[in-house]
Protein backbone atom coordinates (compact mmCIF):
# COMPACT_ATOMS: atom_id res chain seq x y z
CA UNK A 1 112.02 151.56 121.17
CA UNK A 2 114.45 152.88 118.82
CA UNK A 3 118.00 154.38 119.09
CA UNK A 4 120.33 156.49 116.51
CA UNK A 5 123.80 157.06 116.67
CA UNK A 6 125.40 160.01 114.97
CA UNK A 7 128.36 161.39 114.50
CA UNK A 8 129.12 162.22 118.73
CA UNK A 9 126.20 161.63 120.01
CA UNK A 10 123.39 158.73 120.22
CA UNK A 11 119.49 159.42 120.69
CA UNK A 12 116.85 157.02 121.55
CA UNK A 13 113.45 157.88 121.25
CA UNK A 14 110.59 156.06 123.62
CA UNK A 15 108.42 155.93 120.48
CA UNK A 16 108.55 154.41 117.21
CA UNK A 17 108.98 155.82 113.36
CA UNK A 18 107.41 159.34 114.05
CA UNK A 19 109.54 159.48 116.57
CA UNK A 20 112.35 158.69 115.33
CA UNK A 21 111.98 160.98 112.15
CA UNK A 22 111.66 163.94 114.91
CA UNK A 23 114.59 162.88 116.65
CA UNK A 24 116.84 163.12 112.75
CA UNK A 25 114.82 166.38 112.28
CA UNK A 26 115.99 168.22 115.42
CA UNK A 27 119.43 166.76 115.35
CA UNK A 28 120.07 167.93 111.20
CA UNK A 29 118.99 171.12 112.56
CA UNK A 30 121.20 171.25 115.68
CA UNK A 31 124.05 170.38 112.99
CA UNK A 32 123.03 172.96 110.86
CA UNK A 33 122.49 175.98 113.47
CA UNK A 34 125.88 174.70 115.12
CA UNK A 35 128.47 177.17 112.67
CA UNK A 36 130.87 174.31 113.53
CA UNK A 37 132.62 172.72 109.80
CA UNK A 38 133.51 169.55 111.98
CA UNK A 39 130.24 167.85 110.80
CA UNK A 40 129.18 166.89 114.37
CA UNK A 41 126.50 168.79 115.10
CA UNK A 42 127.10 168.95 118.51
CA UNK A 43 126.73 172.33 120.61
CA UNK A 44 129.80 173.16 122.37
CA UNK A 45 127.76 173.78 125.42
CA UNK A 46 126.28 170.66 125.44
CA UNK A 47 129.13 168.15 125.65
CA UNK A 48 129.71 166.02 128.18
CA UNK A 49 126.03 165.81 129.81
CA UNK A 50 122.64 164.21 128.15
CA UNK A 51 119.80 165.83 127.13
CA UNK A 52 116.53 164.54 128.00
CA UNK A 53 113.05 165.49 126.30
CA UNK A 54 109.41 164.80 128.56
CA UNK A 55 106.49 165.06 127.36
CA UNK A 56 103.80 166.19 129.67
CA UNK A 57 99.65 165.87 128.83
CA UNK A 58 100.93 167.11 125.27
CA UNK A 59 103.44 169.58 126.12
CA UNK A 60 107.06 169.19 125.55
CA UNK A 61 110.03 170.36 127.77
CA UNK A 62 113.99 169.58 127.76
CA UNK A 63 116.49 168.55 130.95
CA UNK A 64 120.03 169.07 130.33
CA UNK A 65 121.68 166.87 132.78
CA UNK A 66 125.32 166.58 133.99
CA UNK A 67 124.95 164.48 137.03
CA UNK A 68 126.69 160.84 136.56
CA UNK A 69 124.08 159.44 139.07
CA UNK A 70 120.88 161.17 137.36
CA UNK A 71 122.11 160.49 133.96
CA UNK A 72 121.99 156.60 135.01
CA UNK A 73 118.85 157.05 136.41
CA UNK A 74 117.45 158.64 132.58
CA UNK A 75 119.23 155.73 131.33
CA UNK A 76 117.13 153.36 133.76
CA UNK A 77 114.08 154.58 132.86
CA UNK A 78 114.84 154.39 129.07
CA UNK A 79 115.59 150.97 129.41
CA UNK A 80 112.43 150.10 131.38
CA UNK A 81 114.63 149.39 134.30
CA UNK A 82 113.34 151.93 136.63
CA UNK A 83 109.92 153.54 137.42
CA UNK A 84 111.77 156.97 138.13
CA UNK A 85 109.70 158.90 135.11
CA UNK A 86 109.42 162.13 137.10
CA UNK A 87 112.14 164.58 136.86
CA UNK A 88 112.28 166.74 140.13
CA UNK A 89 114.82 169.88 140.09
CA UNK A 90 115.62 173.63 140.89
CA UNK A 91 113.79 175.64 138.87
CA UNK A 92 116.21 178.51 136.85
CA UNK A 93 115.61 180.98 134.85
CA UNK A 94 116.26 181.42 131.05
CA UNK A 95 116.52 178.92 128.58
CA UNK A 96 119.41 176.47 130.02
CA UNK A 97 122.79 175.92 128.41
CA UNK A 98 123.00 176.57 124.88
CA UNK A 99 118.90 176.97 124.89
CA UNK A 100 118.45 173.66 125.06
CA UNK A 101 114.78 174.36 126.90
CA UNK A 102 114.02 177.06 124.27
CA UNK A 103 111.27 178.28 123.69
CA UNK A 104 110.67 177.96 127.36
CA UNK A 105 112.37 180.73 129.53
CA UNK A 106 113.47 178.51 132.42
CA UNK A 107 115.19 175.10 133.11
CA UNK A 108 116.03 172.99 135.84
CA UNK A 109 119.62 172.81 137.22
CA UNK A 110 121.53 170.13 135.53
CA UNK A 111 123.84 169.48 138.42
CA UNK A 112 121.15 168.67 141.01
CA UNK A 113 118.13 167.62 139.08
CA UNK A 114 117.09 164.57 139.91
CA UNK A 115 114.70 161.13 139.30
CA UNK A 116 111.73 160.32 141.77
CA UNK A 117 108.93 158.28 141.30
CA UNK A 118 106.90 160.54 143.46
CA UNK A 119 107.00 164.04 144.65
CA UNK A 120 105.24 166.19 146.75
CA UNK A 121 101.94 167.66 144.39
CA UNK A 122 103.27 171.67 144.62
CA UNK A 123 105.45 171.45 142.02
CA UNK A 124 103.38 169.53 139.50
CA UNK A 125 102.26 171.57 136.38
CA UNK A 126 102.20 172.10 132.93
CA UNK A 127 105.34 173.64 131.50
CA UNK A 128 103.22 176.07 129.64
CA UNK A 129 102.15 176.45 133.46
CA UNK A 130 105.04 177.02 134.81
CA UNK A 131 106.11 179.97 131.67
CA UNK A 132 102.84 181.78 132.47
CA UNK A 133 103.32 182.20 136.67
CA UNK A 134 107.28 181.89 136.21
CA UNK A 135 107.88 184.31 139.13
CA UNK A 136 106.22 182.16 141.28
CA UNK A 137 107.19 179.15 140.29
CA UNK A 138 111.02 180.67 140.41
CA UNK A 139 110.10 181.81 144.04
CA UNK A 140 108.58 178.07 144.58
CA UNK A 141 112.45 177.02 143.36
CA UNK A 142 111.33 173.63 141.94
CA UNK A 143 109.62 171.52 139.26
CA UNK A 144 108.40 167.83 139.27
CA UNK A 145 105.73 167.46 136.53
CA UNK A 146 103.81 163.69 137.83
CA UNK A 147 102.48 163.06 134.34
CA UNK A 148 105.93 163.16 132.87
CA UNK A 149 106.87 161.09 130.74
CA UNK A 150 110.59 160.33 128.56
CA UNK A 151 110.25 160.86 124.84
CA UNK A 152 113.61 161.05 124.04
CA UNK A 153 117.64 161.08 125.52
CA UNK A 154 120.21 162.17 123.52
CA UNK A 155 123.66 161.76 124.88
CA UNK A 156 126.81 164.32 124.45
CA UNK A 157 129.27 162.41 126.49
């Protein structure tokens, strides 16, 4: 387990150097795409939430999260003191604030997503899954990939 602290922000990453390298990589080119000359690389639109990345059977998708009581949940789970590893939310269309599920064209609700250890098996999938039959998943209204599992939190608080 490894964690970096920049500027505003810290990231941990559930895996080791590759990881971690990733993790530098997005966040000099969130600093960079930013247009901010602060040198904090932090989106507007993302302060004062954390964003999570899962990885699921290969596939990579992003949760913004405001909620105090999820966001200690994600923290939890980082810390290996929870079993909580599947995110269950509203599904929504587009990208999310400030894109942060890009390329994707939905997200789940960062007020009321939450943490369960199990969910009912309807709305499992792939997120490449969930792109491809997005009207019905939208009409569905939720996502809980099972397999999920946290690569990486980065916190905007």
């Amino acid at each position: 387990m490894s964690t970096m602290t920049t500027k505003r922000h810290r990231v941990w990453s559930g895996r080791s150097a590759p990881a971690l390298l990733w993790a530098a990589g997005a966040a000099l080119l969130l600093a960079g795409g930013c247009g901010g000359d602060d040198g904090a690389g932090v989106p507007p639109e993302l302060e004062g939430g954390v964003l999570a990345t899962f990885e699921v059977e290969g596939e990579r998708f992003r949760v913004w999260v405001t909620n105090p009581a999820t966001i200690a949940d994600l923290e939890a789970l980082r810390d290996g003191r929870s079993t909580a590893n599947i995110p269950n939310g509203p599904l929504l269309a587009g990208p999310g604030t400030g894109g942060h599920n890009a390329p994707w064209s939905w997200h789940l609700d960062p007020e009321e997503t939450e943490m369960a250890e199990a969910t009912i098996e309807v709305c499992s999938g792939l997120p490449s899954f969930v792109e491809e039959n997005l009207s019905d998943w939208l009409a569905l209204g939720r996502y809980c990939p099972w397999s999920a599992r946290l690569e990486s939190l980065e916190d905007f608080r």
